[in-house]
Each structure stands twice: as C-alpha cells, then as structure tokens.
Protein backbone atom coordinates (compact mmCIF):
# COMPACT_ATOMS: atom_id res chain seq x y z
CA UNK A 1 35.60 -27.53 -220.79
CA UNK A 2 32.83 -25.08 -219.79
CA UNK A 3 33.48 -21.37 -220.36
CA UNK A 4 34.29 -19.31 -217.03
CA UNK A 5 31.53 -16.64 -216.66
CA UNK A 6 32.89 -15.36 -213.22
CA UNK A 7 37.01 -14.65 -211.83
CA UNK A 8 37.11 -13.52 -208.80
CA UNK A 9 40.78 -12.54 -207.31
CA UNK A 10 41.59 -12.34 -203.94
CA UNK A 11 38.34 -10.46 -202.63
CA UNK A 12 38.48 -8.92 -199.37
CA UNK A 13 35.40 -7.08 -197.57
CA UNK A 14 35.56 -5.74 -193.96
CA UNK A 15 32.26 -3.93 -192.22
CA UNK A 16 32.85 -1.15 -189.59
CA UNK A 17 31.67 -2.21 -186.52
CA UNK A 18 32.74 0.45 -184.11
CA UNK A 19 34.75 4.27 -184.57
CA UNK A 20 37.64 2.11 -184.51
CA UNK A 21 37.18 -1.25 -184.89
CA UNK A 22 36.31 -3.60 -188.20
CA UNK A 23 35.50 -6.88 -189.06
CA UNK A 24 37.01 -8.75 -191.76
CA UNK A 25 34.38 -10.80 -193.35
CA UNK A 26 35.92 -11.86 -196.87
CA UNK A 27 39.45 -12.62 -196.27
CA UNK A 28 40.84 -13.00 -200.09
CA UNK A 29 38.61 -15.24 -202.13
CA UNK A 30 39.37 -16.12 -205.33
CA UNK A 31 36.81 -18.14 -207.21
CA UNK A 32 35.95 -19.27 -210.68
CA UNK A 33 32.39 -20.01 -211.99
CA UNK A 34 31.50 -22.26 -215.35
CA UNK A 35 28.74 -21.87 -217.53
CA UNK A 36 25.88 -24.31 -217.86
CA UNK A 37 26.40 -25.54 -214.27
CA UNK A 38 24.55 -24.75 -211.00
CA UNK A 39 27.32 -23.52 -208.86
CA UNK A 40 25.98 -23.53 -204.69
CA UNK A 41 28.08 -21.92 -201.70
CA UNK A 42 27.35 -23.26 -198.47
CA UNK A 43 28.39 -22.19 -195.00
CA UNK A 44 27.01 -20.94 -191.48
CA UNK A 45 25.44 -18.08 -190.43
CA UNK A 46 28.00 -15.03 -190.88
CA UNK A 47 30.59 -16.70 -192.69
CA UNK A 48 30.42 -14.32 -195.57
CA UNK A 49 28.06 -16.28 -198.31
CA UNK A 50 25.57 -13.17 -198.97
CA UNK A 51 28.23 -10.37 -198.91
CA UNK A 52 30.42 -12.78 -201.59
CA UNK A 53 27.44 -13.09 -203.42
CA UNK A 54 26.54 -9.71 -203.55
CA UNK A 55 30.28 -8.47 -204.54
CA UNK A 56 30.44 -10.86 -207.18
CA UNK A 57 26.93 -9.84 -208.88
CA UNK A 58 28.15 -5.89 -208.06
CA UNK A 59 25.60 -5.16 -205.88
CA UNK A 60 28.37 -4.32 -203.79
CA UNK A 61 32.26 -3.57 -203.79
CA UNK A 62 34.93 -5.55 -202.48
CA UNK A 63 37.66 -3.47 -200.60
CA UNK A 64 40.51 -5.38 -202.64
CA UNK A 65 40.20 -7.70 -205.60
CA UNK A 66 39.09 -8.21 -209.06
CA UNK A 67 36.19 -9.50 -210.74
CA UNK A 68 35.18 -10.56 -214.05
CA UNK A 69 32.46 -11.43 -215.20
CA UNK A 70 32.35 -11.90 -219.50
CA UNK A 71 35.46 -10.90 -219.41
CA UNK A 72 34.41 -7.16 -218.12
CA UNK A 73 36.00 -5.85 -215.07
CA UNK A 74 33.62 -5.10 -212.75
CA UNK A 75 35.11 -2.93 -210.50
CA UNK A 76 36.60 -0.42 -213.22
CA UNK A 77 33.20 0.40 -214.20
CA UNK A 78 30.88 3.44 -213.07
CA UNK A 79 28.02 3.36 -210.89
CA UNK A 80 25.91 4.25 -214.32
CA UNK A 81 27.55 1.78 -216.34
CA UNK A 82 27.43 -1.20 -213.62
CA UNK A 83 23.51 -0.39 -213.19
CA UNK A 84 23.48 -1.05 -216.97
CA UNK A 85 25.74 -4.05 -217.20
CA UNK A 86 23.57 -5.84 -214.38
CA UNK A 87 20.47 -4.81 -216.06
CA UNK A 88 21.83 -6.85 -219.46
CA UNK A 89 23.60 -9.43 -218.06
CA UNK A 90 22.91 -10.44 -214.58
CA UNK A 91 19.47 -12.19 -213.04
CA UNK A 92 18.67 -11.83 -209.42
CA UNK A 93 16.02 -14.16 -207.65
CA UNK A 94 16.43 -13.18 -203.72
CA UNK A 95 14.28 -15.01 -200.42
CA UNK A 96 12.04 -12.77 -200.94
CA UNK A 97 10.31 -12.19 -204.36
CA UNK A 98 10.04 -8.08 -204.11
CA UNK A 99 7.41 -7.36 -207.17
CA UNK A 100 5.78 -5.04 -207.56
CA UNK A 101 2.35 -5.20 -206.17
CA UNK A 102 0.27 -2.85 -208.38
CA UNK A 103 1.67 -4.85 -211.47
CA UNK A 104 0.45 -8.04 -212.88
CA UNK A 105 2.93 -10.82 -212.98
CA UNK A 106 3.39 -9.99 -216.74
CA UNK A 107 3.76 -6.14 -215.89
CA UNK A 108 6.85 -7.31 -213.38
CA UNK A 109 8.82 -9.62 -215.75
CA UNK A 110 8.18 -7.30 -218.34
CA UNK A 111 9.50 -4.02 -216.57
CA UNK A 112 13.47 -4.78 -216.96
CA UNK A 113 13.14 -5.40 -220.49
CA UNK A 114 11.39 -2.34 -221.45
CA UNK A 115 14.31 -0.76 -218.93
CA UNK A 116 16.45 -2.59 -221.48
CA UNK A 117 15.12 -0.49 -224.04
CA UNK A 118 12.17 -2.88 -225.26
CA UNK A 119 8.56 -1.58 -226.51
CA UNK A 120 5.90 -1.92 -224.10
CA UNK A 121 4.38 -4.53 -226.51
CA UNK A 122 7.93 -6.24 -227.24
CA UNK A 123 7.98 -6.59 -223.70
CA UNK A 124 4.35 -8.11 -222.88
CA UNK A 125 5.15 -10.79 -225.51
CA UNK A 126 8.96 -11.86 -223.76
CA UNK A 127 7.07 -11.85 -220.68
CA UNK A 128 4.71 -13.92 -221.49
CA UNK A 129 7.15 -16.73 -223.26
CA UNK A 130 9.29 -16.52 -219.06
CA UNK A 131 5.71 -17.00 -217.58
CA UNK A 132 5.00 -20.00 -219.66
CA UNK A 133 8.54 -21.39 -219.01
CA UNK A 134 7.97 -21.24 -214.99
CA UNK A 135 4.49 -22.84 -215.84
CA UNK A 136 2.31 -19.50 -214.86
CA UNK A 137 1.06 -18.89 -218.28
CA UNK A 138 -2.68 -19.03 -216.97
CA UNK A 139 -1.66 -16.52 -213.99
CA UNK A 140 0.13 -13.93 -215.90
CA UNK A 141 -2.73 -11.16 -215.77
CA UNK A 142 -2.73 -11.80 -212.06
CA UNK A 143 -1.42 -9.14 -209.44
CA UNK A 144 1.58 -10.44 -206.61
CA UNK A 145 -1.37 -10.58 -203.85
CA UNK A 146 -3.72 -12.79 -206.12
CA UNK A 147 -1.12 -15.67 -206.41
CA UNK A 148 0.58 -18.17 -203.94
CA UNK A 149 3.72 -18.12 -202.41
CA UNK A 150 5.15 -20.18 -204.79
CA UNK A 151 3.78 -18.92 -207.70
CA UNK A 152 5.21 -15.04 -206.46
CA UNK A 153 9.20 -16.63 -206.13
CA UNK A 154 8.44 -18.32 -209.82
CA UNK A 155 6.93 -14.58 -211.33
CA UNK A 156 10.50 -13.77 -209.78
CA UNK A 157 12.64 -16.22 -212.07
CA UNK A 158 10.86 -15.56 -214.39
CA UNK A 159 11.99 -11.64 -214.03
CA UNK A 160 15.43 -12.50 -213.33
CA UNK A 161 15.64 -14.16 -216.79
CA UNK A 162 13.98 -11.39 -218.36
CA UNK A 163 16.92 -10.13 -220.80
CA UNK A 164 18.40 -13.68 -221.11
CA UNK A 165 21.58 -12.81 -218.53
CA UNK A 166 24.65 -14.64 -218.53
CA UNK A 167 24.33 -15.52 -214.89
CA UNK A 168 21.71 -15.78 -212.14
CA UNK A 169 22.18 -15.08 -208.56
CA UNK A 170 20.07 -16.30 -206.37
CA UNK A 171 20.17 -15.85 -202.44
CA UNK A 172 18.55 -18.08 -200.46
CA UNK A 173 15.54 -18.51 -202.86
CA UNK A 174 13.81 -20.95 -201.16
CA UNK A 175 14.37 -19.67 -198.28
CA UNK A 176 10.64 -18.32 -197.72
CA UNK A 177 8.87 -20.89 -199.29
CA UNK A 178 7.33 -24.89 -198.28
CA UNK A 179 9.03 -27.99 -199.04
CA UNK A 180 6.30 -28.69 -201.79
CA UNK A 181 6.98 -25.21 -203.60
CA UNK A 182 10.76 -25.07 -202.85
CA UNK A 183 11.03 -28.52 -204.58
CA UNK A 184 9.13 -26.85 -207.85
CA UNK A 185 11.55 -24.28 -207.79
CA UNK A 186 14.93 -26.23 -207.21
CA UNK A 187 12.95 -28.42 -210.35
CA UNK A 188 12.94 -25.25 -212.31
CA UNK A 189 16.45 -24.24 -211.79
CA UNK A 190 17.66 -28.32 -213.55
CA UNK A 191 15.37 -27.28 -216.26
CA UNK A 192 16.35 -23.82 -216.69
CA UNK A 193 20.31 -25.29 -216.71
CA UNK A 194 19.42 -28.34 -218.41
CA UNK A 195 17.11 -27.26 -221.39
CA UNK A 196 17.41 -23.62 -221.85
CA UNK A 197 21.21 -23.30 -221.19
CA UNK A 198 21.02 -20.87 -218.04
CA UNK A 199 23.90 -20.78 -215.15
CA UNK A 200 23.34 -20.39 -211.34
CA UNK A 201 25.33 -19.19 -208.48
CA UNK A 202 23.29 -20.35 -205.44
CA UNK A 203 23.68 -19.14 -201.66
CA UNK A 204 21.73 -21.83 -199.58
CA UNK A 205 20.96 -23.68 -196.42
CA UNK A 206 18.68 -25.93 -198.25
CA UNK A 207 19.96 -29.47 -198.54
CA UNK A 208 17.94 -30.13 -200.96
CA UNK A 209 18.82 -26.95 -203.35
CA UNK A 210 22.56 -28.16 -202.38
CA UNK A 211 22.16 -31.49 -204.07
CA UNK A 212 21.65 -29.96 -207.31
CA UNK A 213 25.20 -27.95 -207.47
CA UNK A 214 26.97 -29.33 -209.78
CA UNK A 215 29.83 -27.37 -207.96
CA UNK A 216 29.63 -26.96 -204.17
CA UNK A 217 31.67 -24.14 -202.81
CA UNK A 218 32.06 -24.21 -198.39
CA UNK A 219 32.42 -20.45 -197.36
CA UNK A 220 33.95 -20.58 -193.51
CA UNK A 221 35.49 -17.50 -191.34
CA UNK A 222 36.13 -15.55 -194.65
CA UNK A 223 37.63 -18.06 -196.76
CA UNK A 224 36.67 -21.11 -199.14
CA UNK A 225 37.96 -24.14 -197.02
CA UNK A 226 37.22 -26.50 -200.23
CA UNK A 227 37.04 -25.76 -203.83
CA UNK A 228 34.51 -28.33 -205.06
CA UNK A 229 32.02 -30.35 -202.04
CA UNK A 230 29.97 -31.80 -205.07
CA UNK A 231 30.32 -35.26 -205.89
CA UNK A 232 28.54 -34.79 -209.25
C-alpha cells in the first residue's frame, strides 16, 4: 500500500465578497494523496479545484482544517518556515510557465536549488541532468523567448523538480499549450511517475491529462462528491 504524502481534514475556505457577505467555497474536505500515483481533481468552473490546490501545497490557508504533508503540519508552521518547507519539498508547474526571461533555461531550473543552498556550479550541473530528463538538453543555454511554447512549460517541470520534492502540483498545466505539446507533457508526467518515482496532484479540464490519474477526485459546490472517478 502506497505511502500517504498528503491528509487533509475537513478544509474549509470562504472569500469575502461584500462588507458583509462571504462565500463558502471549500466546505470541509478531507482528502488523502499516495505516493507514486498521479492523483487529478476535476470539476467546473468555481467549484473550488485551484483554491484546494493551493491550500493543500500552502500557497494559501484554509480557514479550518489540517494538513499534512510528510507527516509535517502545515498550518502550525511560520510564514519563514513554510517558504522553506515548499522550497525543499514541494514542485509547482502552473498554466503558465512564469521564468524568468533574462535567464537561460538552465539559469531558471537552477535558481531554487542554489535558493536551497546549492553552489552556483552544483546547481548548473542538477540543472542540466532535469533538462535532459524533459528532453531539452540541446536548449538549455537558451533564454524563455528563444524556445517554443512547449519547450517553456517543460523548462518549468523541469524547475519544479529541481530539489527532488515529495510532491508536484500542477494547475492546469496544459492549459496554455496545443494538443501536440500538451500530449508531450501529459507523456512526461507517466514517465516522471513511472521511471523516476515522482507523485502528482493535478487540477485539470483536460480529458486527456484526466485519463492518466490513477486517482480521480470530482470537486462540486465545495465538496468531493466521489472519492475515486478512476477506473485504473
């Protein structure tokens, strides 16, 4: 049975919408993710998939629950020691790639590992062993504006895997891109599972990207209205 990198316990978020008046988007989820699996959550517009996304990496807080992720609370950490525990142990890959453009692809992946406390050179040569994984190895001295669509969102993965995290979140990440290039990336995410031992938890409209959860999670009106969609 696969180790549980995520429990989550009865998370509630609500957004002010007016001086008196909020909207409860999260209405007590409680969710466990396994390692070694590619773990999707589904659901329309609005129902709540970024924001539980985002409260479950800590990029934001839930107004009730728990969360733990290695076994670390979450939520009884500082803002200082949250930055850090993301930094270590968390990958991000979002719709939208966000590198750096006055960095070369290898300058991007290699900046959260020298935040990790790497040597510049340390650094370059990691970076370049993530490029070759996503199959960029020839375009690593490349700037963001010199390279494809595609080839930006894979500089990206290869970023988030930059200190080897326990997880990787990714919203919508093909989101922005062409069938042809969203396929090479849903490709990448079976291989980075598959052969290099990486888990996912994936936010998506894609029904393509949704085929390849191994666990399928429906968000609707603030709640998850099925444990497991998957039939895998």
């Amino acid at each position: 049975m696969n180790e549980k990198i995520i429990v989550a316990e009865g998370i509630r978020k609500s957004f002010r919408i007016s001086k008196d008046k909020s909207l409860e988007i999260l209405k007590g989820i409680s969710l466990e993710i396994e390692s070694l699996k590619i773990t999707v959550i589904v659901g329309a517009s609005g129902a709540g998939k970024s924001t539980l996304l985002h409260i479950l990496s800590g990029l934001d807080k839930p107004d009730n629950g728990k969360i733990l992720i290695d076994g670390k609370d979450i939520s009884k950490m500082s803002d200082a020691q949250l930055s850090k525990f993301r930094n270590k142990r968390i990958g991000f890959i979002f719709q939208f790639h966000h590198l750096l453009p006055e960095f070369t692809a290898e300058e991007n992946v290699a900046i959260p590992i020298m935040l990790d406390g790497a040597s510049y050179g340390k650094a370059l040569e990691r970076s370049r062993e993530l490029l070759k994984i996503v199959g960029l190895a020839d375009r690593s001295a490349h700037k963001p504006a010199e390279l494809s669509g595609g080839e930006q969102q894979r500089v990206a993965v290869a970023r988030a895997l930059a200190n080897n995290p326990s997880i990787i979140f990714a919203d919508e990440p093909t989101g922005n891109l062409d069938s042809a290039n969203g396929e090479i990336i849903h490709s990448l995410f079976t291989e980075l599972k598959n052969n290099h031992g990486y888990t996912f938890l994936v936010v998506s409209h894609n029904p393509e990207l949704i085929k390849l959860g191994d666990v399928v999670h429906e968000i609707k009106d603030g709640t998850i209205i099925d444990g497991n969609l998957s039939s895998r």
